[in-house]
PDB file of N, CA and C in Angstrom:
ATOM      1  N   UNK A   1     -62.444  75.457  17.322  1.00  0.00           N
ATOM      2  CA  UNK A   1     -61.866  76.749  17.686  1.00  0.00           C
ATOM      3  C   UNK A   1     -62.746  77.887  17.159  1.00  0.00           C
ATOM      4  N   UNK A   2     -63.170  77.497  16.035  1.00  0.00           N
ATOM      5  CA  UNK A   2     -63.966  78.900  15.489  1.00  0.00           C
ATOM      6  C   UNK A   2     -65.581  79.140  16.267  1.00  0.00           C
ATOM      7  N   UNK A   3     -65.868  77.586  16.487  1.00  0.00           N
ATOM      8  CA  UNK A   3     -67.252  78.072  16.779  1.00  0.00           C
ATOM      9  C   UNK A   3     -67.330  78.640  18.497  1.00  0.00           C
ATOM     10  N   UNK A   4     -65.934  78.342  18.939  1.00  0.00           N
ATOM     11  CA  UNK A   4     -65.815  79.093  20.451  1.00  0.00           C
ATOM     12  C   UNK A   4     -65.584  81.052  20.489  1.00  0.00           C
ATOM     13  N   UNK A   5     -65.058  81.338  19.148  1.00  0.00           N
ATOM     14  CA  UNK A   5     -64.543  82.604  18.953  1.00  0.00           C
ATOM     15  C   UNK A   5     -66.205  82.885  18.711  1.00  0.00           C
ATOM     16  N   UNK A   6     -66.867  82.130  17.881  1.00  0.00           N
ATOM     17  CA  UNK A   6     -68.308  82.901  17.564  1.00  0.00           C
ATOM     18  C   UNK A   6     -69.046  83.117  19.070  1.00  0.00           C
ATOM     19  N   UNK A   7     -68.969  82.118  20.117  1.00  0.00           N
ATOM     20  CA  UNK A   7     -70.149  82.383  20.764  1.00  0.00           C
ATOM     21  C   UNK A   7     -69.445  83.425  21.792  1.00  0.00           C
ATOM     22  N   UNK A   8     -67.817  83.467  21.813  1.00  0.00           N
ATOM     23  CA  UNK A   8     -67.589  84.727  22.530  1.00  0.00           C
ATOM     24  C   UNK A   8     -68.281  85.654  22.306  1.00  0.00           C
ATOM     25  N   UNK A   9     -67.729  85.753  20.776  1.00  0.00           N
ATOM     26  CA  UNK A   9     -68.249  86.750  20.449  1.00  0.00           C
ATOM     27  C   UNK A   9     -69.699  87.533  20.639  1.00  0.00           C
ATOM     28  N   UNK A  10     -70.901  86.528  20.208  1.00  0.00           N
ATOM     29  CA  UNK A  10     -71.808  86.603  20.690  1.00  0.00           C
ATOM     30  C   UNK A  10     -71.563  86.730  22.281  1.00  0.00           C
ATOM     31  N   UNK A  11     -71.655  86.333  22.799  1.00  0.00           N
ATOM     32  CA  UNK A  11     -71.921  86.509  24.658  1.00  0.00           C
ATOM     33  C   UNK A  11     -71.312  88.252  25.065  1.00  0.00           C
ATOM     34  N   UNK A  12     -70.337  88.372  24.492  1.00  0.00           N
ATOM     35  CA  UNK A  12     -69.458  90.107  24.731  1.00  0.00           C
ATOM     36  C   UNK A  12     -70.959  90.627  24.101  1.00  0.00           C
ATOM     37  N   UNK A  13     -71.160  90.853  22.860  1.00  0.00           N
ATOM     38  CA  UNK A  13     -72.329  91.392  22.296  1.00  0.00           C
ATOM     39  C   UNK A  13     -73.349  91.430  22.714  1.00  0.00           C
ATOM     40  N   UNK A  14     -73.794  90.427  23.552  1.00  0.00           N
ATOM     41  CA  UNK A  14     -75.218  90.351  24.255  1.00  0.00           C
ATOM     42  C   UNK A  14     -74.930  91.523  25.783  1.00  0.00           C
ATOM     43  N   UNK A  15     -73.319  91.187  26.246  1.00  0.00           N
ATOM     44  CA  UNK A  15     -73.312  91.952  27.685  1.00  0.00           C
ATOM     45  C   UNK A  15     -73.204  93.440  26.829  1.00  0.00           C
ATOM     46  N   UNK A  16     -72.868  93.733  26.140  1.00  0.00           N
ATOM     47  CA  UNK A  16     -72.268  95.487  25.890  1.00  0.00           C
ATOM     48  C   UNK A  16     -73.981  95.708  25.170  1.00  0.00           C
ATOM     49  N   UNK A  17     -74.739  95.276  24.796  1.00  0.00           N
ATOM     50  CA  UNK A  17     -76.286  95.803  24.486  1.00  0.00           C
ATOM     51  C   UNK A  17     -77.099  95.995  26.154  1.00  0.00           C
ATOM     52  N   UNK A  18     -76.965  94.701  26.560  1.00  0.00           N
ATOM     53  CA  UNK A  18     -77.225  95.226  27.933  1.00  0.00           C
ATOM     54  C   UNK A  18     -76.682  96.262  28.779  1.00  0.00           C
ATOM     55  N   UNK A  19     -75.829  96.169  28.795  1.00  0.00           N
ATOM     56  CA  UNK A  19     -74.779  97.202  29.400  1.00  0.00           C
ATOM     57  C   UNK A  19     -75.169  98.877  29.110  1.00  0.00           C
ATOM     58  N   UNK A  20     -75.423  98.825  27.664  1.00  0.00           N
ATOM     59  CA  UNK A  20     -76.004 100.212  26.767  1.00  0.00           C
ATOM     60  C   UNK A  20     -77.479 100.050  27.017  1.00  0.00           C
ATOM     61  N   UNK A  21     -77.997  99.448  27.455  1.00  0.00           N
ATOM     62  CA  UNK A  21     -79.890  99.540  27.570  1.00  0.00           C
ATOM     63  C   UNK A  21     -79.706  99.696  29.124  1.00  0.00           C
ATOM     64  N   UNK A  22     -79.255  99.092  30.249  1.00  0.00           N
ATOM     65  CA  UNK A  22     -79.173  99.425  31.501  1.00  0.00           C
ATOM     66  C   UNK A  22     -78.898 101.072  31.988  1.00  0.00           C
ATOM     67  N   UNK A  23     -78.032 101.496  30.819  1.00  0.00           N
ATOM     68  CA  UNK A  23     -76.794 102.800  31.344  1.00  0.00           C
ATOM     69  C   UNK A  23     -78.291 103.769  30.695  1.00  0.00           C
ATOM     70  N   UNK A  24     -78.628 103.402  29.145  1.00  0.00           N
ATOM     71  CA  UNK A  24     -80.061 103.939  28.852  1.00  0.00           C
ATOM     72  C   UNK A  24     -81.218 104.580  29.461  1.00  0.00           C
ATOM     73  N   UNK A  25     -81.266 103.473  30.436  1.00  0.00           N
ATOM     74  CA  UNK A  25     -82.528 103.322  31.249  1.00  0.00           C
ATOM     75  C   UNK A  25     -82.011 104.460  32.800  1.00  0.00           C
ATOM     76  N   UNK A  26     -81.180 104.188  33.170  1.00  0.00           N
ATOM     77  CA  UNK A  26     -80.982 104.673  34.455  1.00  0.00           C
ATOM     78  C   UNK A  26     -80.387 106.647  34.201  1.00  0.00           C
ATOM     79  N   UNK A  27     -79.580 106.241  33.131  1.00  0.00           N
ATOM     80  CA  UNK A  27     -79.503 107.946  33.004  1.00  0.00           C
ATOM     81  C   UNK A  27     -80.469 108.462  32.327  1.00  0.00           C
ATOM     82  N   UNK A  28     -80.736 109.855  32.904  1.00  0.00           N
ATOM     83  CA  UNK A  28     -81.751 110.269  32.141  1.00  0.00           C
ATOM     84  C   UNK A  28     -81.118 111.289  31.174  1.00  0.00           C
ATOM     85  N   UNK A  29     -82.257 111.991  30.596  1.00  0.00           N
ATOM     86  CA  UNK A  29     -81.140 113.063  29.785  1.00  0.00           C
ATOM     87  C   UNK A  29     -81.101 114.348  30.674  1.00  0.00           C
ATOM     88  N   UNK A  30     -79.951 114.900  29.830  1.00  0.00           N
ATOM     89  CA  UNK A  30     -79.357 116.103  30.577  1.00  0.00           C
ATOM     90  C   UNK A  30     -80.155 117.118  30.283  1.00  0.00           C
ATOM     91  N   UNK A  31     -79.806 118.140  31.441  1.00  0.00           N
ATOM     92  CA  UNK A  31     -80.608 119.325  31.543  1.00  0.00           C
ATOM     93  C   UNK A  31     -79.805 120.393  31.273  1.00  0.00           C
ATOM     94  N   UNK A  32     -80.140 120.965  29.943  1.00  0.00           N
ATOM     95  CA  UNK A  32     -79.551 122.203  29.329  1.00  0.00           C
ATOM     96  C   UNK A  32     -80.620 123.285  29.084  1.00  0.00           C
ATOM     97  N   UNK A  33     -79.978 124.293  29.371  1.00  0.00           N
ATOM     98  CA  UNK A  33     -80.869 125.907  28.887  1.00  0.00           C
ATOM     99  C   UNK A  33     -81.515 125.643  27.053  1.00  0.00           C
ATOM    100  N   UNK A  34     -82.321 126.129  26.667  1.00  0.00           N
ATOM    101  CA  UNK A  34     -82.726 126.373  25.439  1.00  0.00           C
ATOM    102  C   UNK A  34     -82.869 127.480  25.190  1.00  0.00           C
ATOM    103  N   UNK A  35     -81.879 128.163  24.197  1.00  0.00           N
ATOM    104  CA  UNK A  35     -82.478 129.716  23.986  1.00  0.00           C
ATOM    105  C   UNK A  35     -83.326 129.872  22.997  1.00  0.00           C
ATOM    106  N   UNK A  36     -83.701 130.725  22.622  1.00  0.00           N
ATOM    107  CA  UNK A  36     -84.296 131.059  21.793  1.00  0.00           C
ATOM    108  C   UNK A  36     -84.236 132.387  20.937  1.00  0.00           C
ATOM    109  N   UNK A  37     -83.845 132.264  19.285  1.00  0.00           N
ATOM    110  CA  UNK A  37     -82.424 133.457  18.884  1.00  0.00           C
ATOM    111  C   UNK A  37     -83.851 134.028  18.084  1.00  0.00           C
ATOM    112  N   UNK A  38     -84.252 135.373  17.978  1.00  0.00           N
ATOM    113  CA  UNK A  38     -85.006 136.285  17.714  1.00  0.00           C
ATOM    114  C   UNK A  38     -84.078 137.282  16.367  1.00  0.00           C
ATOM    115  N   UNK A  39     -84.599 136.856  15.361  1.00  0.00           N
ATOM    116  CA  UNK A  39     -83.680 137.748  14.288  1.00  0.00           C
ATOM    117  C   UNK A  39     -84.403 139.211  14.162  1.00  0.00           C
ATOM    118  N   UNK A  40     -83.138 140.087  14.588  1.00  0.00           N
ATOM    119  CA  UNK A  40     -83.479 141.408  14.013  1.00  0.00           C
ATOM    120  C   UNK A  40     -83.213 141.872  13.306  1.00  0.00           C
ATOM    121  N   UNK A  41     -84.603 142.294  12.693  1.00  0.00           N
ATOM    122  CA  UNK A  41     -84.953 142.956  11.234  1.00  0.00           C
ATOM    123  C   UNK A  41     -83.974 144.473  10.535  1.00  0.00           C
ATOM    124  N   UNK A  42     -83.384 144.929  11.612  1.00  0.00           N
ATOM    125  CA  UNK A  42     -82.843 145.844  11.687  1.00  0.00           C
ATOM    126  C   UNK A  42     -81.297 145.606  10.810  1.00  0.00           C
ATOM    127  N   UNK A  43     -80.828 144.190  10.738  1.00  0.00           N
ATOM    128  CA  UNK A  43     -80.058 144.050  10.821  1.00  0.00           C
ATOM    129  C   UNK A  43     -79.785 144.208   8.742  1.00  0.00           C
ATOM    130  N   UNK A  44     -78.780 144.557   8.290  1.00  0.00           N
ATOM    131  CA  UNK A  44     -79.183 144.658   6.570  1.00  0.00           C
ATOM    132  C   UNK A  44     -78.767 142.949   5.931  1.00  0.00           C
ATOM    133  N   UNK A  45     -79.511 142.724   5.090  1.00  0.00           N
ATOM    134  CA  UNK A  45     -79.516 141.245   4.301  1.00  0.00           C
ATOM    135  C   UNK A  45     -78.433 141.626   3.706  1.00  0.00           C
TER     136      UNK A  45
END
């Protein structure tokens, strides 16, 4: 019984790494604005 719970276990673990390296691979990353924050000197410390 136990060594059937291990290789579940293992086999779920092998599909959800694949699963996360497939989803990895095919999405790319997202496209967000970048600002860029300019401190003014004007402002008092």
């Amino acid at each position: 019984m136990g060594w059937k719970l291990l290789i579940s276990f293992v086999v779920v673990l092998v599909l959800v790494a694949g699963g996360l390296a497939w989803y990895g691979s095919v999405a790319g990353p997202g496209r967000h604005t970048v600002e860029q924050v300019i401190p003014d000197n004007k402002l008092p410390k």
